[in-house]
N, C-alpha and C. Protein backbone atom coordinates (compact mmCIF):
# COMPACT_ATOMS: atom_id res chain seq x y z
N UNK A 1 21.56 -44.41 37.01
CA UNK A 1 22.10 -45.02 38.21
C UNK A 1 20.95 -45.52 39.07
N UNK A 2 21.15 -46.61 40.13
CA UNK A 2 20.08 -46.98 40.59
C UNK A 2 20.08 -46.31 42.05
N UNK A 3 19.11 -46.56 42.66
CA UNK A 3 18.88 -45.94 43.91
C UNK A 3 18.67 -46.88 44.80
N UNK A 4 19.21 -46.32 45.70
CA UNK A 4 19.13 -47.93 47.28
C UNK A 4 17.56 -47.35 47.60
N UNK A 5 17.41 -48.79 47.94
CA UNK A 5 15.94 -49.29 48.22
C UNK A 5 15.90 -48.52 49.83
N UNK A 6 14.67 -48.68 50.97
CA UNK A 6 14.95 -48.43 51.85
C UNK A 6 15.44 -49.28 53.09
N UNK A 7 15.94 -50.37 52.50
CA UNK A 7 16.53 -51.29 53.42
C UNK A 7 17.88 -51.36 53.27
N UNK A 8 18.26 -50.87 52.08
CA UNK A 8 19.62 -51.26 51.55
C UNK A 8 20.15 -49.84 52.47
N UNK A 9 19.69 -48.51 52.46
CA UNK A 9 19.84 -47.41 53.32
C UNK A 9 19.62 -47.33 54.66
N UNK A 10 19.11 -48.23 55.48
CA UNK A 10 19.01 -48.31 56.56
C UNK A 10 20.25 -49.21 57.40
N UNK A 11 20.39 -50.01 56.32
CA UNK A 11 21.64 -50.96 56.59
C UNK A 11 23.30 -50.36 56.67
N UNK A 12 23.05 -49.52 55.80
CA UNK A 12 24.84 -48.79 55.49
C UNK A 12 24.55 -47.79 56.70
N UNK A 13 23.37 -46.34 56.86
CA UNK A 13 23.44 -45.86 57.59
C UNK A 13 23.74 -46.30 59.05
N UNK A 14 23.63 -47.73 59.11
CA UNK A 14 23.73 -48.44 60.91
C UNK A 14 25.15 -49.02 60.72
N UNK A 15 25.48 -49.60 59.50
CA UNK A 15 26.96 -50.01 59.49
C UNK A 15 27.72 -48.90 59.80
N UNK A 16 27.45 -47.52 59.36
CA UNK A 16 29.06 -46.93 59.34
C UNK A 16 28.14 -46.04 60.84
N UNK A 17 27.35 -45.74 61.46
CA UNK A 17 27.01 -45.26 62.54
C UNK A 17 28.26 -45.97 63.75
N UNK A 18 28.13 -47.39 63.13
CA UNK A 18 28.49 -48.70 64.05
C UNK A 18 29.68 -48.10 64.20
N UNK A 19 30.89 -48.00 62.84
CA UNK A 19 32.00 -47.72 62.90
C UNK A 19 32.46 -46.24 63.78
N UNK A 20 31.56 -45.40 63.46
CA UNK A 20 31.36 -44.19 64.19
C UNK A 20 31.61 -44.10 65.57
N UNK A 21 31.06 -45.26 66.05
CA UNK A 21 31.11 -45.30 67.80
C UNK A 21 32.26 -46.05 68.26
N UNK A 22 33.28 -46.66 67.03
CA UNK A 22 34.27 -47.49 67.47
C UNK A 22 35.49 -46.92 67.40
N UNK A 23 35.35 -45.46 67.09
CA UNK A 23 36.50 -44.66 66.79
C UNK A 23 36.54 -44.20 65.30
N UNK A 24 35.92 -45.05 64.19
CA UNK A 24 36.35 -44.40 62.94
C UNK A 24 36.26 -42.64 62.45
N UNK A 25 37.08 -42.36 62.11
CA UNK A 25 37.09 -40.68 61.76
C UNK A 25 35.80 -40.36 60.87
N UNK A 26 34.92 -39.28 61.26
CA UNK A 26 33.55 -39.25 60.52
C UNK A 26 34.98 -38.47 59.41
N UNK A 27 34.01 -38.57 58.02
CA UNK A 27 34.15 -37.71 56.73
C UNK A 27 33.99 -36.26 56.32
N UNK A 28 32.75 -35.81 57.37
CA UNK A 28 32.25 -34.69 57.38
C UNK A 28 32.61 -33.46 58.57
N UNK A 29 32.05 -32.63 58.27
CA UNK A 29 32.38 -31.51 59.75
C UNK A 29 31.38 -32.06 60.70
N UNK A 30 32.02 -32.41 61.58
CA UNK A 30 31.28 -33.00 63.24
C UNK A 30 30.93 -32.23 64.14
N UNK A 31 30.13 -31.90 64.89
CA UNK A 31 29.55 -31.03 66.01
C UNK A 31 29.58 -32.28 67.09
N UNK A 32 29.93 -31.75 68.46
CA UNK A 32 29.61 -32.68 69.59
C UNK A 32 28.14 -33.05 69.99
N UNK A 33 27.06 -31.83 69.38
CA UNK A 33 25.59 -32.26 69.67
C UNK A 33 24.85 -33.27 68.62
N UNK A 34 26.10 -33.54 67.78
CA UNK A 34 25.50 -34.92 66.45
C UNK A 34 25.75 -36.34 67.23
N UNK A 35 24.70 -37.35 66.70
CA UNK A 35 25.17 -38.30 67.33
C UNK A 35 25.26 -39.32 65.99
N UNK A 36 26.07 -40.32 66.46
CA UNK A 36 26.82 -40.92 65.30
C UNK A 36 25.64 -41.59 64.13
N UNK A 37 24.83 -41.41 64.38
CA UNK A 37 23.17 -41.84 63.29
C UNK A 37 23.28 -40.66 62.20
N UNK A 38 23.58 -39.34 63.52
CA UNK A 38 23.28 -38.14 62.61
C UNK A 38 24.57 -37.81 61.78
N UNK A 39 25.67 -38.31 62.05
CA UNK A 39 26.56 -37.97 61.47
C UNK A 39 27.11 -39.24 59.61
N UNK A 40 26.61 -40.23 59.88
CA UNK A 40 26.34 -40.89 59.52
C UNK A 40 25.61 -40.59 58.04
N UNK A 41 24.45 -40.10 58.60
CA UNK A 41 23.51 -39.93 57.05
C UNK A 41 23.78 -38.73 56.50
N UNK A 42 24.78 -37.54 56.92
CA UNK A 42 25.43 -36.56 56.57
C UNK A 42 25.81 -36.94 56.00
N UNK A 43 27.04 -38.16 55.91
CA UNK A 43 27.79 -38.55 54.64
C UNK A 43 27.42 -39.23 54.13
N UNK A 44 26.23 -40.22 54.13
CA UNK A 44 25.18 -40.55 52.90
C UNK A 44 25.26 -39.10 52.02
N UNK A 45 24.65 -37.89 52.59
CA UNK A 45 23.34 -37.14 52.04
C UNK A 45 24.74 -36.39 51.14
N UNK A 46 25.91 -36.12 51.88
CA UNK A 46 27.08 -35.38 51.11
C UNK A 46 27.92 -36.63 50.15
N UNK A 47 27.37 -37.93 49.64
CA UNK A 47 28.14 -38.85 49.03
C UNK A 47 29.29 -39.46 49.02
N UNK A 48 30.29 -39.37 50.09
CA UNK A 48 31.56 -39.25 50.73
C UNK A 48 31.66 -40.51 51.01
N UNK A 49 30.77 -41.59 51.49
CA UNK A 49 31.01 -43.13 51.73
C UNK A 49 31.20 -43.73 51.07
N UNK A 50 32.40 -44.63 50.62
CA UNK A 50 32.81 -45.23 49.79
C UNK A 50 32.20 -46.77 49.75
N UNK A 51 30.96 -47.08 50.23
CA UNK A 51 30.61 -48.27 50.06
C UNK A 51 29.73 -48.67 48.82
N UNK A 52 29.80 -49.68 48.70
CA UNK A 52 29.11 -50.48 47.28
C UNK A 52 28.49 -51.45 47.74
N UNK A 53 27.20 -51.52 47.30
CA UNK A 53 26.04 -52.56 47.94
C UNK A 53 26.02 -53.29 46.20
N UNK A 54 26.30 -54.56 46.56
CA UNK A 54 25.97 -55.76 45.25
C UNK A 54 24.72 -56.39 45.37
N UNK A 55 23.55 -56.20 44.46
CA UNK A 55 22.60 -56.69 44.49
C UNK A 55 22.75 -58.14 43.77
N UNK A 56 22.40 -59.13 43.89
CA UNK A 56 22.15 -60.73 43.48
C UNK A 56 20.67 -60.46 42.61
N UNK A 57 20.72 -60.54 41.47
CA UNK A 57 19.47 -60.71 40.95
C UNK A 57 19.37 -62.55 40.26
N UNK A 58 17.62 -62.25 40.81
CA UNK A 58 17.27 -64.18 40.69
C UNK A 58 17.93 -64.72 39.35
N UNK A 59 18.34 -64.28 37.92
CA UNK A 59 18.86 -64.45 37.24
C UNK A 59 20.25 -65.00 37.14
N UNK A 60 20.86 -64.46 38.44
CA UNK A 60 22.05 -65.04 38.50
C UNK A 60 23.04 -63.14 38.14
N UNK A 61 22.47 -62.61 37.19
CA UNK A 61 23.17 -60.95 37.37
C UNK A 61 23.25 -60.69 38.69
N UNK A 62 24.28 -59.62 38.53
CA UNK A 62 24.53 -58.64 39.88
C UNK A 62 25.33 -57.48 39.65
N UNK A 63 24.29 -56.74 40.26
CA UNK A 63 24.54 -55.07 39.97
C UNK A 63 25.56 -54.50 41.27
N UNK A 64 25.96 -53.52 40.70
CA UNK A 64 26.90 -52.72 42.08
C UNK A 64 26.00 -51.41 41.73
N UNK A 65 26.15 -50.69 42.93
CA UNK A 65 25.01 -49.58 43.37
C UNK A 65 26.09 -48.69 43.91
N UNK A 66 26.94 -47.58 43.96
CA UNK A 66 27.73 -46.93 44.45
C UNK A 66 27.08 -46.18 44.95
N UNK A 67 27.85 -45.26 45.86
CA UNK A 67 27.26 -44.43 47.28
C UNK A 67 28.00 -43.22 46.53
């Protein structure tokens, strides 16, 4: 399996942070002293985010990378 680069991880962790602050229900057990960054890469680190990053390779391939 491949592994997100560190941009491709910086990007999902700020997308679903984003959703975090807009109301979306975190995945994980929440504490009020977490803030939605920290809660965020919890469900990176516990695999629970259902997102898929499609890489474009110059070839014209493209890979899916699951979380």
């Amino acid at each position: 399996m491949d592994s997100l680069t560190r941009f491709e991880l910086t990007r999902i962790v700020s997308a679903r942070a984003l959703q975090l602050s807009y109301g979306a229900p975190a995945l994980v057990k929440a504490t009020k002293d977490k803030s939605n960054f920290d809660i965020a890469k919890k469900e990176i680190e516990d695999q629970v985010i259902p997102f898929v990053v499609l890489r474009k390779l110059p070839n014209g391939e493209t890979i899916r990378v699951s979380l």
